[in-house]
C-alpha atoms as a PDB file:
ATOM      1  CA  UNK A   1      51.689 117.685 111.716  1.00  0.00           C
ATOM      2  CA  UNK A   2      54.366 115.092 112.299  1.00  0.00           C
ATOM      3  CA  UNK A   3      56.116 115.299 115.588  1.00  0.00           C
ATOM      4  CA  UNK A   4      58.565 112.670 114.740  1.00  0.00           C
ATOM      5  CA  UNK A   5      59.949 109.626 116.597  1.00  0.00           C
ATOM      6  CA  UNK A   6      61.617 111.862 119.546  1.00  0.00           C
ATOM      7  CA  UNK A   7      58.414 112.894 120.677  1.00  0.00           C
ATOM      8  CA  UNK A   8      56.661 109.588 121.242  1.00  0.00           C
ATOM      9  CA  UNK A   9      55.998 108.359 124.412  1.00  0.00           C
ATOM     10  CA  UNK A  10      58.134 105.349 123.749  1.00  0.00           C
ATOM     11  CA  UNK A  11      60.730 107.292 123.031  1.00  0.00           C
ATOM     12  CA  UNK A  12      60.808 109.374 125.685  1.00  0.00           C
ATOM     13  CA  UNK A  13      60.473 106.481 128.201  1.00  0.00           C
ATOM     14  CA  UNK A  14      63.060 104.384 126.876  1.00  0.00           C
ATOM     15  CA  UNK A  15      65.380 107.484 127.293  1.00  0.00           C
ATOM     16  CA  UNK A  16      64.492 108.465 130.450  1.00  0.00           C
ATOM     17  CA  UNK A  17      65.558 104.813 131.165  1.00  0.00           C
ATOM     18  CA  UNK A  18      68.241 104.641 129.118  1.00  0.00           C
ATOM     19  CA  UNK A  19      69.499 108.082 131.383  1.00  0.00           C
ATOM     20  CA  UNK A  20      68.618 106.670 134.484  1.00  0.00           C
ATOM     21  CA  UNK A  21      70.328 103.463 133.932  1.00  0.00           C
ATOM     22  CA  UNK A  22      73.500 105.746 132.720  1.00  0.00           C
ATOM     23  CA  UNK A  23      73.205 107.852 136.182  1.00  0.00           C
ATOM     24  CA  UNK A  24      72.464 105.075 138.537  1.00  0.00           C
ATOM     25  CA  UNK A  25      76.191 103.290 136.930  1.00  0.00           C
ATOM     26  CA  UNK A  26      78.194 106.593 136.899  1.00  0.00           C
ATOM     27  CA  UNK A  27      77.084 106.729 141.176  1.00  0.00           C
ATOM     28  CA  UNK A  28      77.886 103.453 141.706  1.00  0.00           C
ATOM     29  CA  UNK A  29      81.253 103.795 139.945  1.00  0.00           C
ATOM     30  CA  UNK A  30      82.296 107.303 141.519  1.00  0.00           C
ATOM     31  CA  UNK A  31      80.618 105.303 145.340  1.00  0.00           C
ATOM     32  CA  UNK A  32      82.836 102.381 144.576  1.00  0.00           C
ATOM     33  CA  UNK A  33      85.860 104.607 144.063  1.00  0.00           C
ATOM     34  CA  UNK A  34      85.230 106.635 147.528  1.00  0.00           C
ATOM     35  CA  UNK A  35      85.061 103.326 149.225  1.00  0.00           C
ATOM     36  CA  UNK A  36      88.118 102.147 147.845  1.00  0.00           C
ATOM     37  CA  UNK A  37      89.928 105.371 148.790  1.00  0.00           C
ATOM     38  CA  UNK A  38      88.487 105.227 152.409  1.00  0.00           C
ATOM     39  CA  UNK A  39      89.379 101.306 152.779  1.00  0.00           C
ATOM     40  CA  UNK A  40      93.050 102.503 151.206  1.00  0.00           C
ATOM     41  CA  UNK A  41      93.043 105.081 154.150  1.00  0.00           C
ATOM     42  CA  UNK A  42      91.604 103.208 157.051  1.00  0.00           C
ATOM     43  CA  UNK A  43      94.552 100.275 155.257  1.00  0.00           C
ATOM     44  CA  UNK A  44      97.672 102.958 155.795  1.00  0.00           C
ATOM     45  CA  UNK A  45      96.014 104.007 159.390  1.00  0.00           C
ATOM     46  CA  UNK A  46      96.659 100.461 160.446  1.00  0.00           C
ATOM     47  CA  UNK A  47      99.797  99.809 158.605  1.00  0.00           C
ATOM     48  CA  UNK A  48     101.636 103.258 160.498  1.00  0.00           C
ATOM     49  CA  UNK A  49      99.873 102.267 163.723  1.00  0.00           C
ATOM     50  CA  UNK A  50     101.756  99.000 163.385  1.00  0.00           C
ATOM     51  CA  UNK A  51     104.955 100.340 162.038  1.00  0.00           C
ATOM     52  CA  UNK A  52     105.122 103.387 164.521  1.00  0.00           C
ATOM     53  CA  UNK A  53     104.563 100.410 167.381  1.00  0.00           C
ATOM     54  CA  UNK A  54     107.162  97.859 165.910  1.00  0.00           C
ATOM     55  CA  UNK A  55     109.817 101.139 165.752  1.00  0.00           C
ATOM     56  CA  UNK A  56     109.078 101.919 169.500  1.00  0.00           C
ATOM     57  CA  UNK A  57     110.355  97.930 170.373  1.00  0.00           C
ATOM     58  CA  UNK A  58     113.036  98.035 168.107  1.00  0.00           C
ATOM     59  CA  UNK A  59     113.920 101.132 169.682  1.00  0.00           C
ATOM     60  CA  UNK A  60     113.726  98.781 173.000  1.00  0.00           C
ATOM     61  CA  UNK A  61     115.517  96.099 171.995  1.00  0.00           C
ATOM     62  CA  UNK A  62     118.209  98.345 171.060  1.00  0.00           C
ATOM     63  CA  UNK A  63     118.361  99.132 175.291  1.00  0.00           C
ATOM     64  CA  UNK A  64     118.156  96.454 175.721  1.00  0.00           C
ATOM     65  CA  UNK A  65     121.474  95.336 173.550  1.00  0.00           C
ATOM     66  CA  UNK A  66     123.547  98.693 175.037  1.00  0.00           C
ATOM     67  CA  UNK A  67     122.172  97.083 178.666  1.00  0.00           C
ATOM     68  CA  UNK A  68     124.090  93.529 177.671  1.00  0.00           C
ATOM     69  CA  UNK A  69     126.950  94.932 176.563  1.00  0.00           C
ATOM     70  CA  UNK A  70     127.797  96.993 179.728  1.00  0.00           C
ATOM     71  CA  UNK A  71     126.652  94.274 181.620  1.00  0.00           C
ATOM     72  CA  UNK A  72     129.275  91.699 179.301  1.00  0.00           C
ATOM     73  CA  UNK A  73     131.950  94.371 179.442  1.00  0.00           C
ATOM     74  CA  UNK A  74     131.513  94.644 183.166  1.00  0.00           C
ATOM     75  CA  UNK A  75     131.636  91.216 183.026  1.00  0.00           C
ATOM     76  CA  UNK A  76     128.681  91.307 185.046  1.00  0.00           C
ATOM     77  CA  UNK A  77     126.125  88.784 183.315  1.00  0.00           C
ATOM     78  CA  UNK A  78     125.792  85.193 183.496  1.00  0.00           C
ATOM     79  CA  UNK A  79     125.311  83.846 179.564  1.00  0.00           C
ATOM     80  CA  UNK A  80     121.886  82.565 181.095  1.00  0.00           C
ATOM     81  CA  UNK A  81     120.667  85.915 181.435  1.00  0.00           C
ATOM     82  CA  UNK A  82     121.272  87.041 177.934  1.00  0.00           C
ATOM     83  CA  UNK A  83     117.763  87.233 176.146  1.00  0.00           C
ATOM     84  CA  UNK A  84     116.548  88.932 173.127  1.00  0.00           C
ATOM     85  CA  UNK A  85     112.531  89.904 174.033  1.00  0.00           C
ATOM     86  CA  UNK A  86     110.909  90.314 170.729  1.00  0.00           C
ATOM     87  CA  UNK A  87     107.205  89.033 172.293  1.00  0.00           C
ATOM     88  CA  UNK A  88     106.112  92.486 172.371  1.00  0.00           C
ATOM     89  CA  UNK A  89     106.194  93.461 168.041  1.00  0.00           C
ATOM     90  CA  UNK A  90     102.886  93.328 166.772  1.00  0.00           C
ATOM     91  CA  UNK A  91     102.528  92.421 162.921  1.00  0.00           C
ATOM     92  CA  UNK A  92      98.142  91.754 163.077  1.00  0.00           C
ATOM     93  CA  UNK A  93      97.694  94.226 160.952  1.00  0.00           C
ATOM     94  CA  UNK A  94      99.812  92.027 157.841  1.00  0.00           C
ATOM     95  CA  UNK A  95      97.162  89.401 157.624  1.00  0.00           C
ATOM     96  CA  UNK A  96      94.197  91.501 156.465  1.00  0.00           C
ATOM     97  CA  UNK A  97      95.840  93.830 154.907  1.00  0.00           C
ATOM     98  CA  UNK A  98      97.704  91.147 152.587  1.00  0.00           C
ATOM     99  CA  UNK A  99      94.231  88.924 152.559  1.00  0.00           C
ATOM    100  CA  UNK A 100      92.853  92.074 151.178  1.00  0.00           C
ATOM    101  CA  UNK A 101      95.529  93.081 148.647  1.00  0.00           C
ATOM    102  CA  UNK A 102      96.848  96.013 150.977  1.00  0.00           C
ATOM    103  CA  UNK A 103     100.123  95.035 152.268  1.00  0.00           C
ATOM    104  CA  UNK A 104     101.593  94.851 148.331  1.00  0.00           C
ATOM    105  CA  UNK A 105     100.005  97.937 146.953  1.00  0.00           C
ATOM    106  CA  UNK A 106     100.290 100.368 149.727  1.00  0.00           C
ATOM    107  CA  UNK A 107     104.167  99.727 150.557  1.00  0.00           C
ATOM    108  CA  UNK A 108     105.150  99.332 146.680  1.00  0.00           C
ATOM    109  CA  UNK A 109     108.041  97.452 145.586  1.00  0.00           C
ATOM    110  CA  UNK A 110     110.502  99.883 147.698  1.00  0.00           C
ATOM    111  CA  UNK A 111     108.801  99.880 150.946  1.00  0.00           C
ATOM    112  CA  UNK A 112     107.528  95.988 150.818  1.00  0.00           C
ATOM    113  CA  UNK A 113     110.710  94.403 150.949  1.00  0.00           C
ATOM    114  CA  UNK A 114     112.170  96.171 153.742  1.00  0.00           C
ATOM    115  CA  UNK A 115     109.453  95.749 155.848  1.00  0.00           C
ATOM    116  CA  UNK A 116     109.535  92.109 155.323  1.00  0.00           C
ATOM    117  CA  UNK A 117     113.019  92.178 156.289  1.00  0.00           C
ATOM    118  CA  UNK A 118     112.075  93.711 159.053  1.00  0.00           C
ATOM    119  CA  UNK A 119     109.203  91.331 159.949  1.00  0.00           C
ATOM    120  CA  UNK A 120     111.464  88.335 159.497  1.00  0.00           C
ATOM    121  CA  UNK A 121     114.002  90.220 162.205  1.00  0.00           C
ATOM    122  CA  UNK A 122     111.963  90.799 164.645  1.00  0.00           C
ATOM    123  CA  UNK A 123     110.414  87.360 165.501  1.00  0.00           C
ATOM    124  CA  UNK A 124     110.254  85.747 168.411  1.00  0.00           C
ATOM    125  CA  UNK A 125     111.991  82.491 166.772  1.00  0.00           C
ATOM    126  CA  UNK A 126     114.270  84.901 165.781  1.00  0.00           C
ATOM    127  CA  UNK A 127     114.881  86.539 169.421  1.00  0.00           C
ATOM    128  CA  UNK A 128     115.666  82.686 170.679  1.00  0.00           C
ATOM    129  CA  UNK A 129     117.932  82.221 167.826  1.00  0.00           C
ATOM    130  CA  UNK A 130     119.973  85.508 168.537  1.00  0.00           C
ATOM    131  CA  UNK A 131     120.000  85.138 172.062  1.00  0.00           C
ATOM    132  CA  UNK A 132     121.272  81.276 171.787  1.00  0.00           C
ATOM    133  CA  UNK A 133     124.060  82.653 169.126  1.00  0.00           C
ATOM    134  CA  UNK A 134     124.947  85.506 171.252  1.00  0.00           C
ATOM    135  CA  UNK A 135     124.975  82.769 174.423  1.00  0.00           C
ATOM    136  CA  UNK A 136     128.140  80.924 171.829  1.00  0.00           C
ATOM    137  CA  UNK A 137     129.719  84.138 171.151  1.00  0.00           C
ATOM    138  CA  UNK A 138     130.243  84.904 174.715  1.00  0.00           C
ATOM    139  CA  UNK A 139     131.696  81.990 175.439  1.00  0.00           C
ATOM    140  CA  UNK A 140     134.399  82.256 172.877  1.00  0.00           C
ATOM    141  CA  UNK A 141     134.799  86.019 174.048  1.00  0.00           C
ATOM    142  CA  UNK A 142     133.166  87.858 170.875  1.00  0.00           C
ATOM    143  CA  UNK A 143     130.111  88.743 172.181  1.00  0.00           C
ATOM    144  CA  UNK A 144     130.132  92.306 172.164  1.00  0.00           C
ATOM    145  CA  UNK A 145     131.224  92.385 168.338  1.00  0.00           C
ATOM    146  CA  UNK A 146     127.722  90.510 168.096  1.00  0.00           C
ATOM    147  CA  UNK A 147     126.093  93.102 169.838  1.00  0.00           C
ATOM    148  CA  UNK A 148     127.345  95.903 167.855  1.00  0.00           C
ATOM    149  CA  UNK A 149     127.006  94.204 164.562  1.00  0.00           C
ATOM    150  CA  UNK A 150     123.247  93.781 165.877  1.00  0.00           C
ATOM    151  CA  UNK A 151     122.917  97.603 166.422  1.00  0.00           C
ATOM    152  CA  UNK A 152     124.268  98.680 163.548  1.00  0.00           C
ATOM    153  CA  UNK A 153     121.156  96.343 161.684  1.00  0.00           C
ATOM    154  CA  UNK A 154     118.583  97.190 163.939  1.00  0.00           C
ATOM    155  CA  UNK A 155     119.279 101.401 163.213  1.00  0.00           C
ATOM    156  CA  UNK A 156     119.574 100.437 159.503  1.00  0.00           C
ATOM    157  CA  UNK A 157     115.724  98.316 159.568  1.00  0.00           C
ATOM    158  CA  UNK A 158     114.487 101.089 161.702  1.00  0.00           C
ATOM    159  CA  UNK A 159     115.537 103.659 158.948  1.00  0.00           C
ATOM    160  CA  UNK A 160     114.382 101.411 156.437  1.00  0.00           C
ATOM    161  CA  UNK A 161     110.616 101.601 157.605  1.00  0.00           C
ATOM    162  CA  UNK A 162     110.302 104.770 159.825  1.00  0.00           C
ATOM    163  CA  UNK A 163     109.120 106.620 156.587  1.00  0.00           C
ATOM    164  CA  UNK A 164     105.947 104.328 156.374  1.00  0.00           C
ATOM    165  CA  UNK A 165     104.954 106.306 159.149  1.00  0.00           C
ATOM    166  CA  UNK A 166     104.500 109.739 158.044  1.00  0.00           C
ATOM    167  CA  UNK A 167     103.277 108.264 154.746  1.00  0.00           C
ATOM    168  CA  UNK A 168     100.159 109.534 153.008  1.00  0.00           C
ATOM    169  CA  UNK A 169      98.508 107.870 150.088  1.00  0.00           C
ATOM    170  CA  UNK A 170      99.301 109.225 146.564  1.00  0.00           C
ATOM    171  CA  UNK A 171      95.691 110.213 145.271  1.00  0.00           C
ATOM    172  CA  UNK A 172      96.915 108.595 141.752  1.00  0.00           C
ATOM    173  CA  UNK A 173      98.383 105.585 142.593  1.00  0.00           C
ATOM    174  CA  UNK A 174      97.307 104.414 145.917  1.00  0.00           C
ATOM    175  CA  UNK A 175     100.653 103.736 147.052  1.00  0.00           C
ATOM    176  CA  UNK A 176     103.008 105.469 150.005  1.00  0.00           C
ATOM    177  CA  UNK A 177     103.671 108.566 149.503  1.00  0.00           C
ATOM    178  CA  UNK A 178     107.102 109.865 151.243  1.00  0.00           C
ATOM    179  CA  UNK A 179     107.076 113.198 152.377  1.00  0.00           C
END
């Protein structure tokens, strides 16, 4: 009576091997893909955090601009006492996530430019730059045509961002999804 060669022992222990080794790389592949979906998630968790906070002081500053100009329109402000306060935006949550390969993949090449822009507007540098411009301006008398020209980009890099904070994470690509 021949059994054959798939019912030697050999056999039968180099494919219970051969199976296990198959399992053991099909859970570490489907684990490696829930952690990369959970790090993704706990990345856009940060990211909105950030964004939602950075829209609040925008939001802020832009009091703060309709305070100057009825305050330069009363002409009721020394040009010492014109500031833009931009100390209070928070952007720690950039670093990791652009260390980590976040920041470019989650935002896409739509959202990742504007919040850039957005970044490079709402510095502190910047803040001492505006405020030292806007200081110029209101000597010469032009001030408030500053101010409004301000507004109007402030509302347009609020709108820019604000949907990066009801964004979800599109199960496919791993990028912002817009609702």
């Amino acid at each position: 009576m021949n059994t054959g060669l798939f019912t030697t022992s050999e056999f039968q222990t180099d494919f219970w091997l051969f199976l296990g080794v198959v399992a053991g790389a099909l859970i570490q592949f489907f684990l490696g893909k829930l952690q990369a979906r959970d790090a993704t998630k706990r990345a856009l968790a940060m990211m909105k955090i950030e964004v939602k906070h950075n829209i609040l002081e925008a939001n802020k500053l832009l009091a703060h601009i309709g305070w100057l100009k009825s305050r330069i329109s009363g002409n009721q402000i020394e040009t010492e006492q014109i500031s833009f306060p931009m100390q209070s935006f928070d952007y720690s949550a950039i670093g990791p996530l652009n260390q980590y390969g976040y920041l470019h993949l989650l935002l896409g090449e739509k959202y990742f430019p504007k919040y850039l822009q957005f970044v490079q507007t709402f510095r502190v540098e910047n803040g001492a730059f505006l405020a030292e411009k806007l200081r110029v301006e209101h000597e010469r008398g032009k001030s408030l045509e500053l101010l409004e020209a301000l507004e109007g980009e402030i509302k347009t890099l609020i709108s820019d961002i604000e949907p990066i904070s009801d964004a979800s994470i599109n199960s496919i690509t791993g990028r912002l999804k817009v609702k």
